[in-house]
C-alpha atoms as a PDB file:
ATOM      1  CA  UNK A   1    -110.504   9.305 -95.024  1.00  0.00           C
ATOM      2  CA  UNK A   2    -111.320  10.432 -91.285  1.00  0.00           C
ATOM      3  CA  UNK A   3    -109.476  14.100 -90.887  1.00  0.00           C
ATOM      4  CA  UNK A   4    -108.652  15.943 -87.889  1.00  0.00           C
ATOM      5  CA  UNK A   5    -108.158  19.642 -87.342  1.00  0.00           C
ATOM      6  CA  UNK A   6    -107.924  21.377 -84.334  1.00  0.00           C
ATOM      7  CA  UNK A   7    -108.349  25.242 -84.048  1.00  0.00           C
ATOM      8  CA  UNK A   8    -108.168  27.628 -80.817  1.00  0.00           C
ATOM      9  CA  UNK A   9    -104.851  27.609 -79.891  1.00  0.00           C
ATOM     10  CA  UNK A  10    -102.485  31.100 -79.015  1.00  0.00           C
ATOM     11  CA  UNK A  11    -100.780  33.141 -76.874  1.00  0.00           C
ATOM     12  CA  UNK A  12    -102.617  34.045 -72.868  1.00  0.00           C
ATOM     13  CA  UNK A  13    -101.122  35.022 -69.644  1.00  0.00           C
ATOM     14  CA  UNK A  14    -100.972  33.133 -66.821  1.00  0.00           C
ATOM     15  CA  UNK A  15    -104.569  32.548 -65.356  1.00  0.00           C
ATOM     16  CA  UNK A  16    -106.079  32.924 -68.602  1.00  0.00           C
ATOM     17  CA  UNK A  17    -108.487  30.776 -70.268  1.00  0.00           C
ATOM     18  CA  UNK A  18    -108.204  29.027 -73.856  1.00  0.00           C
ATOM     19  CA  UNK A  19    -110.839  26.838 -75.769  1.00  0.00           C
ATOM     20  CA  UNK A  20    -109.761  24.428 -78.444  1.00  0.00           C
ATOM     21  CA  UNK A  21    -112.104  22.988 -81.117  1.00  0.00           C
ATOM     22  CA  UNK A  22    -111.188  19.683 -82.998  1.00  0.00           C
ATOM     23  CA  UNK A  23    -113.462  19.152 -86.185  1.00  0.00           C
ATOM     24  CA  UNK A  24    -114.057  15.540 -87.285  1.00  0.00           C
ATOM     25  CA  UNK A  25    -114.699  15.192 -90.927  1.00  0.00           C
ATOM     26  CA  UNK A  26    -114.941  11.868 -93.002  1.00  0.00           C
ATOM     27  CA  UNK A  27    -116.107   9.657 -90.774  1.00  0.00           C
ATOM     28  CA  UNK A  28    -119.105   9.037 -88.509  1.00  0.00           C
ATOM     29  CA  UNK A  29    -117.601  11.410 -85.654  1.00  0.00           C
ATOM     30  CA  UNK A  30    -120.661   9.967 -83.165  1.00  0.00           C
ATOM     31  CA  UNK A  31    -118.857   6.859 -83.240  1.00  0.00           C
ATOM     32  CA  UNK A  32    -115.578   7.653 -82.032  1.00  0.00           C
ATOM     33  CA  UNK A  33    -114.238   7.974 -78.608  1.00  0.00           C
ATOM     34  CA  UNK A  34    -111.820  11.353 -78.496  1.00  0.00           C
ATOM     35  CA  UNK A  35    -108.771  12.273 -76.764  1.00  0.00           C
ATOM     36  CA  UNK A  36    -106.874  15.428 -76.340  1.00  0.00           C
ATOM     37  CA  UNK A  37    -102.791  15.269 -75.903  1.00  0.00           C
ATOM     38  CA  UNK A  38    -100.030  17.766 -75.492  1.00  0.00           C
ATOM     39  CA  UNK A  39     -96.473  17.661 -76.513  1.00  0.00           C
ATOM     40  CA  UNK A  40     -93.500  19.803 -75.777  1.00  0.00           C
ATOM     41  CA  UNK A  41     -90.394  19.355 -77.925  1.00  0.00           C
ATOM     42  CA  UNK A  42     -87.717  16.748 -76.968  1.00  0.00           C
ATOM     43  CA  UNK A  43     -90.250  15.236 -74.896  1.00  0.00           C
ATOM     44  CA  UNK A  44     -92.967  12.073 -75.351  1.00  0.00           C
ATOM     45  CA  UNK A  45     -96.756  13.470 -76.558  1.00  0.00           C
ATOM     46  CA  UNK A  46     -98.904  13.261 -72.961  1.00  0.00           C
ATOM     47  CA  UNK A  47    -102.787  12.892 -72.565  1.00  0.00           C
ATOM     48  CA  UNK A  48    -104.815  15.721 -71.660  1.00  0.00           C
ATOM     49  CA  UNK A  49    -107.943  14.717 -71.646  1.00  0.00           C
ATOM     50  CA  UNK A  50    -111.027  11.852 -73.203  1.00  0.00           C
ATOM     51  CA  UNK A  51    -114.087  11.774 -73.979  1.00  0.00           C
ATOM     52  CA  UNK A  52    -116.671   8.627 -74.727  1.00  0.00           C
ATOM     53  CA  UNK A  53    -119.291   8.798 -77.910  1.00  0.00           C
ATOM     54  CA  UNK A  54    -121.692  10.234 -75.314  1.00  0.00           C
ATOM     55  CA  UNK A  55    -119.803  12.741 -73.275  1.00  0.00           C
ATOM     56  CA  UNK A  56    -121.316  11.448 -70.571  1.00  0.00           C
ATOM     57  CA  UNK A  57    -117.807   9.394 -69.825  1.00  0.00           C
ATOM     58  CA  UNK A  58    -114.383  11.847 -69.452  1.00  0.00           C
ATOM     59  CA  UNK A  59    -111.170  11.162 -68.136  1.00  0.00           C
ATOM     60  CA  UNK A  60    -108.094  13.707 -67.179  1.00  0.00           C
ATOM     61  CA  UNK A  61    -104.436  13.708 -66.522  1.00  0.00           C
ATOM     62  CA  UNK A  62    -104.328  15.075 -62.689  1.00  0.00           C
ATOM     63  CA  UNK A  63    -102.371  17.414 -64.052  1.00  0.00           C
ATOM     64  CA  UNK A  64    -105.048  19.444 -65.779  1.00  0.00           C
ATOM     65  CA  UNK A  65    -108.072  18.102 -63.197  1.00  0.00           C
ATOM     66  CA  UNK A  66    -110.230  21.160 -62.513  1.00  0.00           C
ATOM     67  CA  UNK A  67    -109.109  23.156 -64.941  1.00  0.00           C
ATOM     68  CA  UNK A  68    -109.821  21.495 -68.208  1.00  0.00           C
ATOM     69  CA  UNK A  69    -113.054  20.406 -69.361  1.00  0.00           C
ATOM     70  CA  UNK A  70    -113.390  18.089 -72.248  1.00  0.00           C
ATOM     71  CA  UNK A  71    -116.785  18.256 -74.035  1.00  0.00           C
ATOM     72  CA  UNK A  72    -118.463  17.196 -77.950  1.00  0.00           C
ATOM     73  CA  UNK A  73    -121.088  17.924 -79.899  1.00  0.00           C
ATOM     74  CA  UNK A  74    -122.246  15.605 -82.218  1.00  0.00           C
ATOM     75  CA  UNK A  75    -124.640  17.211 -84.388  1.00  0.00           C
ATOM     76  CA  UNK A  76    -121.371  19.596 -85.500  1.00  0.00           C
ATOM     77  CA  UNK A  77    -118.873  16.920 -85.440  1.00  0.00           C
ATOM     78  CA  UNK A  78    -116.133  18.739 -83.081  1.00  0.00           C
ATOM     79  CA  UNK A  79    -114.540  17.969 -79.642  1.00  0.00           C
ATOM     80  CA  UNK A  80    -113.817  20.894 -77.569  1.00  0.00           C
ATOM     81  CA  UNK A  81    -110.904  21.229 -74.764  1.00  0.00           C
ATOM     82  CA  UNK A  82    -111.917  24.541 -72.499  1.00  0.00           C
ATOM     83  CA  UNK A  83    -108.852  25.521 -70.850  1.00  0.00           C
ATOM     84  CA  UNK A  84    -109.041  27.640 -67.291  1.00  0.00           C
ATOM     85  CA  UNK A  85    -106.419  29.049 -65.131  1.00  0.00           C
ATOM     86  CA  UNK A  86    -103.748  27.993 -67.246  1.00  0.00           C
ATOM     87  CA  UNK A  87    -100.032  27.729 -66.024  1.00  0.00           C
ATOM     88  CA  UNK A  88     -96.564  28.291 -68.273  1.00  0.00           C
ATOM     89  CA  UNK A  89     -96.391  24.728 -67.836  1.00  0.00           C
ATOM     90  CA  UNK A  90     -99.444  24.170 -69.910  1.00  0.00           C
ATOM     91  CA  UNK A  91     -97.488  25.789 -72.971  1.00  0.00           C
ATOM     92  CA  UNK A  92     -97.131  22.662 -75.670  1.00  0.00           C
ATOM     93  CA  UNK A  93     -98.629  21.569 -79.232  1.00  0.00           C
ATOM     94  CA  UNK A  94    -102.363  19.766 -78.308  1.00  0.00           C
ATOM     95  CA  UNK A  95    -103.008  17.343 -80.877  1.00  0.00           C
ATOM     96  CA  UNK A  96    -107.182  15.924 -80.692  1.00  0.00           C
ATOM     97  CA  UNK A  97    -107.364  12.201 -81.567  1.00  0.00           C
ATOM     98  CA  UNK A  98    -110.230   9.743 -82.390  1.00  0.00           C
ATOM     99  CA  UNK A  99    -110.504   6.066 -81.602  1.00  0.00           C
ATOM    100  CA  UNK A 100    -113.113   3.545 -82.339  1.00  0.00           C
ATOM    101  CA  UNK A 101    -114.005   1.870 -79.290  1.00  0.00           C
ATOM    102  CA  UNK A 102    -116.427   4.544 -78.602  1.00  0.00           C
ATOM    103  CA  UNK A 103    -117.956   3.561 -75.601  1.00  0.00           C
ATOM    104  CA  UNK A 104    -114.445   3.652 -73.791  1.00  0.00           C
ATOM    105  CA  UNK A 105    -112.287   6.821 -72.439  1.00  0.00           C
ATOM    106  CA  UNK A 106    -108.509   5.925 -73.364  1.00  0.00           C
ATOM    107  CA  UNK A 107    -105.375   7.604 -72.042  1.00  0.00           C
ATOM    108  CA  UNK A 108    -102.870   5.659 -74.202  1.00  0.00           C
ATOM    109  CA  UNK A 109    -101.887   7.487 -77.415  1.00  0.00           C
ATOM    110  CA  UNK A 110    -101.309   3.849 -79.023  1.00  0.00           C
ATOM    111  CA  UNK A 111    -105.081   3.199 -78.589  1.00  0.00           C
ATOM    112  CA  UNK A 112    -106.235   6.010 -81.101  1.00  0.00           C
ATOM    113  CA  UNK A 113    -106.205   5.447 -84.548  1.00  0.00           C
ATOM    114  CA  UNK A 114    -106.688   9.222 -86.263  1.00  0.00           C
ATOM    115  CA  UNK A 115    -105.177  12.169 -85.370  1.00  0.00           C
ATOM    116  CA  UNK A 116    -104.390  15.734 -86.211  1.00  0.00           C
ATOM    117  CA  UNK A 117    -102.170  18.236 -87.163  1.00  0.00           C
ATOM    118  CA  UNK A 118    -101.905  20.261 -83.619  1.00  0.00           C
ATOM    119  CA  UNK A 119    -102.180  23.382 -82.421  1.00  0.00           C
ATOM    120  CA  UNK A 120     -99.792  25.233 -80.271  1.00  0.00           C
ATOM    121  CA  UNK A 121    -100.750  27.132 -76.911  1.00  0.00           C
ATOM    122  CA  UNK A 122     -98.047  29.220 -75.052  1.00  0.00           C
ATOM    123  CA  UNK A 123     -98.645  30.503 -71.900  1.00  0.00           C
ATOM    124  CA  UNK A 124     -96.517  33.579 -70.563  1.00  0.00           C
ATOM    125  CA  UNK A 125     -95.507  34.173 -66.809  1.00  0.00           C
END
């Protein structure tokens, strides 16, 4: 059973910096592609960010471009989201996902087939 549990999430000012960890366990984390979404409430989960097997291949919501920088390491079996100059409108639940098409960066939350339990990040003006 492939589990999911992010970790880094908390209260920073605006302009401050955050870094979330998401620890794959169960499941051979080198083969998944991973994905990092946000979601406020009463509105749709959004992608963030993606990552291929490698982390040679990322993708980001042009909302978070230049700011966020999506990263993995395999030999510890954890995706990380590093979080810059964040904005009030940053302030949502981040959920990490995993999908198995490994080689591919996905944006679609229907494409990933694991996911975790979130971890909420408020940013105050």
């Amino acid at each position: 059973q492939v589990q999911l549990e992010e970790s880094g999430g908390g209260l920073v000012q605006t302009g401050g910096s955050l870094r979330l960890s998401c620890k794959v366990s169960g499941g051979t984390f080198s083969t998944y592609g991973m994905g990092w979404f946000r979601q406020v409430p009463g509105k749709e989960r959004e992608f963030v960010a993606a990552v291929n097997w490698r982390g040679d291949g990322q993708y980001y919501d042009g909302s978070v471009q230049g700011r966020f920088t999506m990263s993995r390491d395999n030999a510890k079996n954890t995706a990380f989201l590093q979080m810059n100059n964040l904005r009030p409108e940053d302030t949502a639940v981040y959920f990490c996902a995993a999908h198995s098409d490994s080689g591919s960066v996905h944006s679609q939350a229907d494409r990933y087939d694991y996911w975790g339990q979130g971890t909420q990040v408020t940013v105050s003006s």
